[in-house]
PDB file of N, CA and C in Angstrom:
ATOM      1  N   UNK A   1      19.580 217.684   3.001  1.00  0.00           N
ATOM      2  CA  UNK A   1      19.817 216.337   2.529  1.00  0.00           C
ATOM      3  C   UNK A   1      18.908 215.993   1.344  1.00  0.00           C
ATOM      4  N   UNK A   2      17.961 216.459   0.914  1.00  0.00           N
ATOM      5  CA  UNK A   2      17.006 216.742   0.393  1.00  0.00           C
ATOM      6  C   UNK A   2      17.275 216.683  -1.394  1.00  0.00           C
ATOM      7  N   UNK A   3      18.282 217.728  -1.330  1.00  0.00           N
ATOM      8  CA  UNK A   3      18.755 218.366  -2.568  1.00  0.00           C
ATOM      9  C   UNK A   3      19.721 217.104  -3.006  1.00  0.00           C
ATOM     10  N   UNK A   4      20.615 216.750  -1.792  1.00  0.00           N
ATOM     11  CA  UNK A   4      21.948 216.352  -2.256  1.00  0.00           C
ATOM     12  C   UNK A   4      21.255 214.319  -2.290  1.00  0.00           C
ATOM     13  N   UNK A   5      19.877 214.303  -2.193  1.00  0.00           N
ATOM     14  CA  UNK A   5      19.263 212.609  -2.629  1.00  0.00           C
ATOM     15  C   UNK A   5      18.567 213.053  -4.103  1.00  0.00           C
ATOM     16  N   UNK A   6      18.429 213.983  -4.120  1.00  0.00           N
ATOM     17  CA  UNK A   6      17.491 214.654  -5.456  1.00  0.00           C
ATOM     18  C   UNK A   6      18.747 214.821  -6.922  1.00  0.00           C
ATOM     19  N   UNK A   7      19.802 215.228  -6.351  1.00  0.00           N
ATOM     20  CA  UNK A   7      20.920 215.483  -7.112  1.00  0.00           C
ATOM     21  C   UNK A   7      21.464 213.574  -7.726  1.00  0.00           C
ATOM     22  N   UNK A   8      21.148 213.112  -6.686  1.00  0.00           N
ATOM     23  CA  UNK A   8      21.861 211.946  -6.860  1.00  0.00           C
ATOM     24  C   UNK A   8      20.971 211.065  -7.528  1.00  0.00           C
ATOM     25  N   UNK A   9      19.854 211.063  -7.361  1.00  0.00           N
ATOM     26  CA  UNK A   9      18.743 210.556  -8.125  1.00  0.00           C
ATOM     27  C   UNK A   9      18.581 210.990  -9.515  1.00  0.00           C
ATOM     28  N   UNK A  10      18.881 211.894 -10.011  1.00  0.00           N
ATOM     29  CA  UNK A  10      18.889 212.833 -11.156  1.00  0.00           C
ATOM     30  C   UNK A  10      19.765 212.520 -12.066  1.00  0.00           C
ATOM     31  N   UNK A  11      21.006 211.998 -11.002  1.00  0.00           N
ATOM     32  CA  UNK A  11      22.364 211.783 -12.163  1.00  0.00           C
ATOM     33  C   UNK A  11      21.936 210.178 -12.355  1.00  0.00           C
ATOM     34  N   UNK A  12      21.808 209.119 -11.806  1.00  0.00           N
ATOM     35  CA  UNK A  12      21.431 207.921 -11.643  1.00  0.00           C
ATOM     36  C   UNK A  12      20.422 207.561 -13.406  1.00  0.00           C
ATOM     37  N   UNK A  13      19.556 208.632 -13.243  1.00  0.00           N
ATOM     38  CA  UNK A  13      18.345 208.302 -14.176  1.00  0.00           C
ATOM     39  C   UNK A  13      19.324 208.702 -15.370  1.00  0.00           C
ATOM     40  N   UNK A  14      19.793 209.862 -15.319  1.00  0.00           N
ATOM     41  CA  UNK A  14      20.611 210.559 -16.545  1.00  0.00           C
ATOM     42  C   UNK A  14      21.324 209.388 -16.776  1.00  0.00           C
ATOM     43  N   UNK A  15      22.392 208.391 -16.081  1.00  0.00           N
ATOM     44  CA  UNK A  15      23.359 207.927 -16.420  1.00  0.00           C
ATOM     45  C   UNK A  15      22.449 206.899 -17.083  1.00  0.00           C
ATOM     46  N   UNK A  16      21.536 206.222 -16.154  1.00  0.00           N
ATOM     47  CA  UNK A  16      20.589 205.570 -16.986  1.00  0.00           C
ATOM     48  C   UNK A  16      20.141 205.183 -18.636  1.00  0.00           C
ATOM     49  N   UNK A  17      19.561 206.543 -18.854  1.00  0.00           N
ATOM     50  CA  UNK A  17      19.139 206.958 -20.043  1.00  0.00           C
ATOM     51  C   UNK A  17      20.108 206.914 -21.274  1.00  0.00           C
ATOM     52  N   UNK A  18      21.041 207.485 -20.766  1.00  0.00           N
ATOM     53  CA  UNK A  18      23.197 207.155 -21.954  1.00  0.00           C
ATOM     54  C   UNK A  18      23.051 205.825 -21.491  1.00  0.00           C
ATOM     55  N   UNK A  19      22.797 205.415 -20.510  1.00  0.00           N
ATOM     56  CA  UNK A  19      22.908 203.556 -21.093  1.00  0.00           C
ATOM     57  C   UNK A  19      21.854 202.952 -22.385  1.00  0.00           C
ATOM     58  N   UNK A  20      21.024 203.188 -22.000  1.00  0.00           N
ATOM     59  CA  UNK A  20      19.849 202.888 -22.823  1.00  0.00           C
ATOM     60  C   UNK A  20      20.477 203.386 -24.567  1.00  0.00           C
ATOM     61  N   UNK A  21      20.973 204.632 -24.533  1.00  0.00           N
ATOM     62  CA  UNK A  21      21.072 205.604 -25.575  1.00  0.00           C
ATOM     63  C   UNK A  21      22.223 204.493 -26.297  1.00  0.00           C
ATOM     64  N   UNK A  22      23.140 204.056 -25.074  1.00  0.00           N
ATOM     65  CA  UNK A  22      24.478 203.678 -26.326  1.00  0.00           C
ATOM     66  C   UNK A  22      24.378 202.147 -26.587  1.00  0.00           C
ATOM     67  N   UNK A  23      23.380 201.551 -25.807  1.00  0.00           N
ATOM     68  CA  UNK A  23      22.856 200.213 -26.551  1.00  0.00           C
ATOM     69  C   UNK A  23      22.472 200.432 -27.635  1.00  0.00           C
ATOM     70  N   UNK A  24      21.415 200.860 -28.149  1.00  0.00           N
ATOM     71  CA  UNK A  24      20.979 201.409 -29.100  1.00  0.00           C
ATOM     72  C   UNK A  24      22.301 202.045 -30.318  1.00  0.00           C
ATOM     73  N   UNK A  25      23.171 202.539 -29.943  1.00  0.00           N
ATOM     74  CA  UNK A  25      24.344 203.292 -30.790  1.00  0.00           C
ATOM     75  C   UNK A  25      24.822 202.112 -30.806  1.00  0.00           C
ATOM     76  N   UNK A  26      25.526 200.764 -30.131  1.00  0.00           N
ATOM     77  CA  UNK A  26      26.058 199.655 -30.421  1.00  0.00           C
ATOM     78  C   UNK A  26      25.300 198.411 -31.412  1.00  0.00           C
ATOM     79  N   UNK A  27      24.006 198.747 -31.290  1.00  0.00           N
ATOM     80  CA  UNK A  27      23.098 197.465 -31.837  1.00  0.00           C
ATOM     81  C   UNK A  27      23.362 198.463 -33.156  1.00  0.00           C
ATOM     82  N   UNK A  28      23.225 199.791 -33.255  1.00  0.00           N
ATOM     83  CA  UNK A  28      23.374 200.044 -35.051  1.00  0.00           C
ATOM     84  C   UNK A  28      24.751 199.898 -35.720  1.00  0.00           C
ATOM     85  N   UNK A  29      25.727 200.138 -34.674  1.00  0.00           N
ATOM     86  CA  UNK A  29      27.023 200.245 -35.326  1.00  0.00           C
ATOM     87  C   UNK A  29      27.412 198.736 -35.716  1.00  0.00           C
ATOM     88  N   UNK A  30      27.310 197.895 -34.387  1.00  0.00           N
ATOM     89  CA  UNK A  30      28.567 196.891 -34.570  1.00  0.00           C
ATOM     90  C   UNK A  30      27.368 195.775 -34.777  1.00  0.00           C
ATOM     91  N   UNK A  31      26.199 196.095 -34.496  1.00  0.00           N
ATOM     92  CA  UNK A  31      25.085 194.049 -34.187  1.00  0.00           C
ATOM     93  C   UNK A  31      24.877 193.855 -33.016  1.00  0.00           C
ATOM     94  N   UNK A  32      24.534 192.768 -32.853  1.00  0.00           N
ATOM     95  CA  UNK A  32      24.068 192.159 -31.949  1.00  0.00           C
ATOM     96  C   UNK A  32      25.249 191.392 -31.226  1.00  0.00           C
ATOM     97  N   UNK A  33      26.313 191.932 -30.431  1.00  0.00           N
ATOM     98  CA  UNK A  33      27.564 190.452 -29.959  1.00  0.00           C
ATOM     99  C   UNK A  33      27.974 191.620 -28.483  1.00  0.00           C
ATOM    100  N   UNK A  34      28.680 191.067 -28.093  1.00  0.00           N
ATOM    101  CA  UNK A  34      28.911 191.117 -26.263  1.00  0.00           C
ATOM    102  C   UNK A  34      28.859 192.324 -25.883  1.00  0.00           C
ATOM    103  N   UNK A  35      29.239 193.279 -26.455  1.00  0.00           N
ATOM    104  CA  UNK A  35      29.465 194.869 -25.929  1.00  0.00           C
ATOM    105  C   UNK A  35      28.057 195.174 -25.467  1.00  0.00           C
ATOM    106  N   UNK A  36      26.844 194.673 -25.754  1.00  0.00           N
ATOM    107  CA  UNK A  36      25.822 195.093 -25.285  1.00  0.00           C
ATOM    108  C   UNK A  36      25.852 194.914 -23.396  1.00  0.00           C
ATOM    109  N   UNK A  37      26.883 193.424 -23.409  1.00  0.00           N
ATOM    110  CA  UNK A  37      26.691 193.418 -21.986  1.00  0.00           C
ATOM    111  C   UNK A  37      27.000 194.384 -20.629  1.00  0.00           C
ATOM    112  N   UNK A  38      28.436 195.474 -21.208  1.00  0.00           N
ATOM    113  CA  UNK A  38      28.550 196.956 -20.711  1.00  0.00           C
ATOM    114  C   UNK A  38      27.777 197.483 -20.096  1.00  0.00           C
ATOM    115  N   UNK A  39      26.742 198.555 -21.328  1.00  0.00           N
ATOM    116  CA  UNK A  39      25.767 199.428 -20.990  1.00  0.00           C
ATOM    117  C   UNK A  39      24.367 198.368 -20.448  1.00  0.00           C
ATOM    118  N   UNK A  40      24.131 197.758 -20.630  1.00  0.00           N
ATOM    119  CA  UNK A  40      23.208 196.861 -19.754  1.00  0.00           C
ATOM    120  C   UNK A  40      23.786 196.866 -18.477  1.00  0.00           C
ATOM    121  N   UNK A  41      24.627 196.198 -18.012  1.00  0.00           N
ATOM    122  CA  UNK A  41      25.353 196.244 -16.296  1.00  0.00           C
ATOM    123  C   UNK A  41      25.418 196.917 -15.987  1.00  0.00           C
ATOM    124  N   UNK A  42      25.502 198.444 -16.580  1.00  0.00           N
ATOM    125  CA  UNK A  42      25.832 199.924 -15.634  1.00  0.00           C
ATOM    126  C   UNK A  42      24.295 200.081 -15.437  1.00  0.00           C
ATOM    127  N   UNK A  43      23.087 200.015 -16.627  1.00  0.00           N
ATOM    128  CA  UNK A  43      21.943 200.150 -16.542  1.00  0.00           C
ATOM    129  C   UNK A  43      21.207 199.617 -15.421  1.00  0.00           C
ATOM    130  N   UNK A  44      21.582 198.056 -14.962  1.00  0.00           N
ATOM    131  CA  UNK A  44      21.177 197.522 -13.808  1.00  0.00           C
ATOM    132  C   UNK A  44      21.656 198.055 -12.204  1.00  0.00           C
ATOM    133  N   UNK A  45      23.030 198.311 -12.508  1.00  0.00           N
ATOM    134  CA  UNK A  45      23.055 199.072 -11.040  1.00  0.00           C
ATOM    135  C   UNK A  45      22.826 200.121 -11.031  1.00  0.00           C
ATOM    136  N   UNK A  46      22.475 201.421 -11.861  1.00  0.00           N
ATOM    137  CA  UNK A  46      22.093 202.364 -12.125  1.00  0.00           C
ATOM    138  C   UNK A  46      20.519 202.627 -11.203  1.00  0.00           C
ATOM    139  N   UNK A  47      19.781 201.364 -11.570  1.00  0.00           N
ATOM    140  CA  UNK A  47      18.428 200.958 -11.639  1.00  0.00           C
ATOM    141  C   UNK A  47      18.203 200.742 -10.132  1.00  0.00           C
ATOM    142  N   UNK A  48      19.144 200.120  -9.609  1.00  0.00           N
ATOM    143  CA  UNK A  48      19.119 199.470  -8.063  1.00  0.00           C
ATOM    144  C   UNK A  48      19.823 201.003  -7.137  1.00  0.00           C
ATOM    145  N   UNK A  49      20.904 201.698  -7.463  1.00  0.00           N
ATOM    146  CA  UNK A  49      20.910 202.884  -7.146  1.00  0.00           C
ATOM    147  C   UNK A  49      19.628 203.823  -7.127  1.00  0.00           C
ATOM    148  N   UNK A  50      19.007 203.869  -7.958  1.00  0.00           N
ATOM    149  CA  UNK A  50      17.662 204.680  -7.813  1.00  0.00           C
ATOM    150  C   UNK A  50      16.824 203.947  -6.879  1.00  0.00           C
ATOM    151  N   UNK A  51      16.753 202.864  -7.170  1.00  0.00           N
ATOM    152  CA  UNK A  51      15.734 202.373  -5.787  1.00  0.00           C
ATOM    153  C   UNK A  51      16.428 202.440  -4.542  1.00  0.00           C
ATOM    154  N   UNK A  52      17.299 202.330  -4.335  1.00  0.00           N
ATOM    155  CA  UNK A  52      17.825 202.557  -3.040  1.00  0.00           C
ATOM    156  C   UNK A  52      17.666 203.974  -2.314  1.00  0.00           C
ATOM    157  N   UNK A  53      18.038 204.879  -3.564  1.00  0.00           N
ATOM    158  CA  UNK A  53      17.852 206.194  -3.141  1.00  0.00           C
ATOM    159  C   UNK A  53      16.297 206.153  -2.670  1.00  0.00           C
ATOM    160  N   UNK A  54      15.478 206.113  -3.161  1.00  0.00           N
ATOM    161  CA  UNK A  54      13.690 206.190  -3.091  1.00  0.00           C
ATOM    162  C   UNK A  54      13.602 205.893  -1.898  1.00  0.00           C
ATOM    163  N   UNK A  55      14.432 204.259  -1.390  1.00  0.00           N
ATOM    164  CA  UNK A  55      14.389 204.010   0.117  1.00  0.00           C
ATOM    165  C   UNK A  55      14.882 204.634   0.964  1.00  0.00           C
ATOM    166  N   UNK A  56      15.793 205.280   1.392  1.00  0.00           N
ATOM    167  CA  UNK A  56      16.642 205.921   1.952  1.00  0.00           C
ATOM    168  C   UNK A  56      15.664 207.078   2.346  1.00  0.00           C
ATOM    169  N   UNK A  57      15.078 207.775   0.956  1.00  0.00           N
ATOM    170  CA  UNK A  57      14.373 209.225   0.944  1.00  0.00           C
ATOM    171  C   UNK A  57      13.204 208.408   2.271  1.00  0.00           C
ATOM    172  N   UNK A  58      12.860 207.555   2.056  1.00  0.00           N
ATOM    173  CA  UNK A  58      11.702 207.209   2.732  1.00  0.00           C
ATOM    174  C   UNK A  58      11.631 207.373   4.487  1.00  0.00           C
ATOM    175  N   UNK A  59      12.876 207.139   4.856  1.00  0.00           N
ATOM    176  CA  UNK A  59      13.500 207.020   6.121  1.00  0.00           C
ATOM    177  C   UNK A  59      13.286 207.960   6.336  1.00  0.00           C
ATOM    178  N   UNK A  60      12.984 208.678   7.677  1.00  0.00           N
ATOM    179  CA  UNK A  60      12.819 209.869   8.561  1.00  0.00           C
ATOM    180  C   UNK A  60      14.339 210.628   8.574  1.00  0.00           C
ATOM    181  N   UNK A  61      15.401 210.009   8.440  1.00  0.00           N
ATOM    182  CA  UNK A  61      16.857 210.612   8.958  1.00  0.00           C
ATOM    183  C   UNK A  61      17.252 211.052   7.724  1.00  0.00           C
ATOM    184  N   UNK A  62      17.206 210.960   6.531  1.00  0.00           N
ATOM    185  CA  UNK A  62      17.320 211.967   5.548  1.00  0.00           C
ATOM    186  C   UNK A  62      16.303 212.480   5.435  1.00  0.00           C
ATOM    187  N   UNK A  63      15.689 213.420   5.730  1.00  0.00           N
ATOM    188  CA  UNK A  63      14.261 214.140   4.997  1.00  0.00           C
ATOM    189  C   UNK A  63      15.085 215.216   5.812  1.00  0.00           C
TER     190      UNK A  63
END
């Protein structure tokens, strides 16, 4: 169970990080107007997925 919270934690941060990445690709292309709100919202549950995972790991029944 170990691998398969480690795997999932891994993709979480990755997906993370392409959020971060294509804010950044939207603030150069198009400005500053709504599309930022997208990759921000995936970024936030992205964010709450990783903490959840951390909790979960913490629990005795996945380890």
């Amino acid at each position: 169970m170990y691998i398969a919270l480690s795997i999932m934690l891994v993709a979480a941060m990755f997906t993370l990080f392409a959020c971060g990445y294509y804010v950044g690709v939207i603030k150069e292309k198009y400005g500053k107007n709504w599309l930022h709100a997208v990759p921000i919202t995936i970024a936030i549950l992205m964010f709450n997925i990783i903490w959840a995972l951390l909790e979960m790991a913490k629990d005795s029944r996945w380890q």
